[in-house]
Structure formats: C-alpha cells, structure tokens
C-alpha atoms as a PDB file:
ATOM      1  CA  UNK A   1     -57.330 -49.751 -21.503  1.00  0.00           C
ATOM      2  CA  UNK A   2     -60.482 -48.130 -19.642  1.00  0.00           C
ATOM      3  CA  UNK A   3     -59.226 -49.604 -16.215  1.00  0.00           C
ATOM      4  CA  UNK A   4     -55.851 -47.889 -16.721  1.00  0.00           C
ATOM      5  CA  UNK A   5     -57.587 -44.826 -18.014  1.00  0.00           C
ATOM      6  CA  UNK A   6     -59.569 -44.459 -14.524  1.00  0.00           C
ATOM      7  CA  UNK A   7     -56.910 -46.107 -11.979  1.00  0.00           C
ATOM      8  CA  UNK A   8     -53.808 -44.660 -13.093  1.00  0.00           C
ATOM      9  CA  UNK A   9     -54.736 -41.240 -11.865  1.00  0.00           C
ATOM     10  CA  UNK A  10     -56.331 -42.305  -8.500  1.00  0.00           C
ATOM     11  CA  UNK A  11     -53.116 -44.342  -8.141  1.00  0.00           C
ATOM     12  CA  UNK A  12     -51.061 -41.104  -9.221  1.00  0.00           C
ATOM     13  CA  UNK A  13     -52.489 -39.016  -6.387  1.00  0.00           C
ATOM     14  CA  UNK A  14     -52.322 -41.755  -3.503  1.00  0.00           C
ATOM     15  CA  UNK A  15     -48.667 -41.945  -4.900  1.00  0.00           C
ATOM     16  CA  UNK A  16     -48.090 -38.039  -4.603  1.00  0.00           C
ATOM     17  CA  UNK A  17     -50.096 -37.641  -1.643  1.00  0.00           C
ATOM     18  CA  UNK A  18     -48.290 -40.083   0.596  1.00  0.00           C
ATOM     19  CA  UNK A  19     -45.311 -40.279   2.483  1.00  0.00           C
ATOM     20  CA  UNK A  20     -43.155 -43.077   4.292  1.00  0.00           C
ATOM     21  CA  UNK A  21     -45.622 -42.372   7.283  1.00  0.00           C
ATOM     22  CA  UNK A  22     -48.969 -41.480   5.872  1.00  0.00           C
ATOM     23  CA  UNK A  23     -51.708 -44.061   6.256  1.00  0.00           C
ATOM     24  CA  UNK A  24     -54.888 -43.914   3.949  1.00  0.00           C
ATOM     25  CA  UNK A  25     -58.150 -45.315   5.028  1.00  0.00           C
ATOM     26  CA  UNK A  26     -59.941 -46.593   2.188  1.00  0.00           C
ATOM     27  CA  UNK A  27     -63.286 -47.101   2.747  1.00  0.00           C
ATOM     28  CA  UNK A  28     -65.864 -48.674   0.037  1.00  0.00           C
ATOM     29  CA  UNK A  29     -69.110 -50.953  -0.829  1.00  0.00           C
ATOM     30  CA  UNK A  30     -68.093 -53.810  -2.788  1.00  0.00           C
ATOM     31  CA  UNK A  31     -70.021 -54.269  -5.775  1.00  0.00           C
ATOM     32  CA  UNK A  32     -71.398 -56.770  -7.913  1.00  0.00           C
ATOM     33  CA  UNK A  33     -73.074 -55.502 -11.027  1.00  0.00           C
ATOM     34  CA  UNK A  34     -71.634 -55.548 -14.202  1.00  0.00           C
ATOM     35  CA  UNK A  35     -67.542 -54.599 -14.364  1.00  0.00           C
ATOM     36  CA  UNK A  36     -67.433 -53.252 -10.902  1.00  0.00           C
ATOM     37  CA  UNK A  37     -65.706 -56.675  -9.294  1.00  0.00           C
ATOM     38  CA  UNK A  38     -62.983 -56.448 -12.381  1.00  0.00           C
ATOM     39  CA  UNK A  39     -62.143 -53.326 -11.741  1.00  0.00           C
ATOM     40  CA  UNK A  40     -61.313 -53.755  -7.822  1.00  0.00           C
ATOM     41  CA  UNK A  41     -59.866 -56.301  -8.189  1.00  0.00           C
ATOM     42  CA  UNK A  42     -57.680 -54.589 -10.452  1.00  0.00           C
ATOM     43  CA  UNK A  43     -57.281 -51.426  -8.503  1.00  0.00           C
ATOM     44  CA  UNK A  44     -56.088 -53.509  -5.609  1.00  0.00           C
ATOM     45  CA  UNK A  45     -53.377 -55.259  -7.782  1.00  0.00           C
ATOM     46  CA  UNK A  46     -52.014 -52.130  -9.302  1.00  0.00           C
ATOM     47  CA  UNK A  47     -52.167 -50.511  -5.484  1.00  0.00           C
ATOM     48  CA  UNK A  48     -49.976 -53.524  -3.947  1.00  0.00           C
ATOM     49  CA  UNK A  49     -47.175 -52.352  -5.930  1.00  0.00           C
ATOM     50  CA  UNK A  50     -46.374 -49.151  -4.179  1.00  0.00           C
ATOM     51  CA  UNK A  51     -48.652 -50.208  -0.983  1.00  0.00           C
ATOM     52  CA  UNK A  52     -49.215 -52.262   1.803  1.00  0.00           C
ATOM     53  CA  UNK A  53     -52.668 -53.166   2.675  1.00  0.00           C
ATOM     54  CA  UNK A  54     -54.540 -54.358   5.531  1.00  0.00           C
ATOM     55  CA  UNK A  55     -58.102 -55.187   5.884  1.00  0.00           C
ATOM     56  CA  UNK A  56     -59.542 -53.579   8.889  1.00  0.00           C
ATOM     57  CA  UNK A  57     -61.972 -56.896  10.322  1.00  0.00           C
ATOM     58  CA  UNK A  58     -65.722 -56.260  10.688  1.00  0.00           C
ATOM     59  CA  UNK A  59     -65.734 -56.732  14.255  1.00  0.00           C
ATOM     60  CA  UNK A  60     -63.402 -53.929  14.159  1.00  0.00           C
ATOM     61  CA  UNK A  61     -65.704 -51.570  12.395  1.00  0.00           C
ATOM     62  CA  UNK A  62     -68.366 -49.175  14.384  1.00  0.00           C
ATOM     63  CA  UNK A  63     -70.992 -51.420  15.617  1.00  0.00           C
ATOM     64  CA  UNK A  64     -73.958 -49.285  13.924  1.00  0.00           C
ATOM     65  CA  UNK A  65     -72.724 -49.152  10.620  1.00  0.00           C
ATOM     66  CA  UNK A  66     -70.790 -52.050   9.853  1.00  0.00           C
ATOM     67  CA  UNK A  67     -72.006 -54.263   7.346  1.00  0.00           C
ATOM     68  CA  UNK A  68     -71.079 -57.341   5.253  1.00  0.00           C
ATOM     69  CA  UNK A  69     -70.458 -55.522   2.251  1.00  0.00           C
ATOM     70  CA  UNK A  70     -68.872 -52.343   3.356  1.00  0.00           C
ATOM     71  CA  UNK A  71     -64.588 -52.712   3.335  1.00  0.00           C
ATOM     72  CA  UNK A  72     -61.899 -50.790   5.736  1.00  0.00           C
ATOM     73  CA  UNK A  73     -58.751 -51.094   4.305  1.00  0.00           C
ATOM     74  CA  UNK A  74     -55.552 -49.366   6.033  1.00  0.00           C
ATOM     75  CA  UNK A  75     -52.815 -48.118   2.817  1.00  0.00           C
ATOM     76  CA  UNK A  76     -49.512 -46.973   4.059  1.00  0.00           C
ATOM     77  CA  UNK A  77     -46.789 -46.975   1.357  1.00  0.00           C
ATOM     78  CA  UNK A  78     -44.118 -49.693   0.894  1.00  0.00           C
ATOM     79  CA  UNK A  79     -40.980 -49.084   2.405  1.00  0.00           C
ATOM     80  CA  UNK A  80     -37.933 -48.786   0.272  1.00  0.00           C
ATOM     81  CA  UNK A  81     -35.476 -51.355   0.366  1.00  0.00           C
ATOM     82  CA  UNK A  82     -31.798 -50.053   0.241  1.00  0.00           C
ATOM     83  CA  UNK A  83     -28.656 -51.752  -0.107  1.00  0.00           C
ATOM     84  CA  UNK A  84     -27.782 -54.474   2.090  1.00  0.00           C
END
C-alpha cells in the first residue's frame, strides 16, 4: 500500500538508528487536508510496535512557539522482554 511504501522506511531508519537508550524527539504540525490525518495515525500505530511514546504537554513546550497544532512527542525504543 502507499502508506507502507512511505512509512516502512522512516520506520526502518528510527529502527536502525536507535538503541536501548536513544530518545527521538519527534516534532510535527498535525494536519488536516486530505490523507494527511490517515496517514499519522497510521505512522503512530506502526511506531508503537517497536516504541514507546510520550506526548510532551503544551505547557511544556517553549512559551513563544508553542501552538495548538504543533506535537512533541518523546520515542525511545521498547525494551526487550527476556525470560522470566
């Protein structure tokens, strides 16, 4: 499919990129128009398998520049689970 065509590889590189310690900040402005809310809403899905994610609040963002529609998220890969 076209998501899976443009995800996979961003996904692929966060994947390769990362370590048990690394944390990503991904910063974006959500968007409306046309497929735009499909795909993130996909992206994020696909990125909670290998990821954790937390939403950085807006009263945690720089005072001039927050805005409404502008999203801090903090990635950090998923731990492995080993044998109990």
């Amino acid at each position: 499919t076209f998501f899976g065509q443009s995800l996979e590889p961003l996904l692929k590189t966060l994947k390769d990129l990362t370590g048990p310690d690394t944390c990503v900040l991904c910063c974006y402005e959500q968007r409306t128009m046309g497929k735009n809310p499909e795909i993130e809403r996909k992206y994020f899905e696909l990125l909670q398998r290998d990821f954790e994610l937390e939403r950085i609040p807006l009263d945690r963002h720089d005072e001039e520049y927050r805005s409404e529609d502008i999203h801090i998220v903090s990635i950090h890969r998923k731990r492995a689970v080993g044998p109990h």
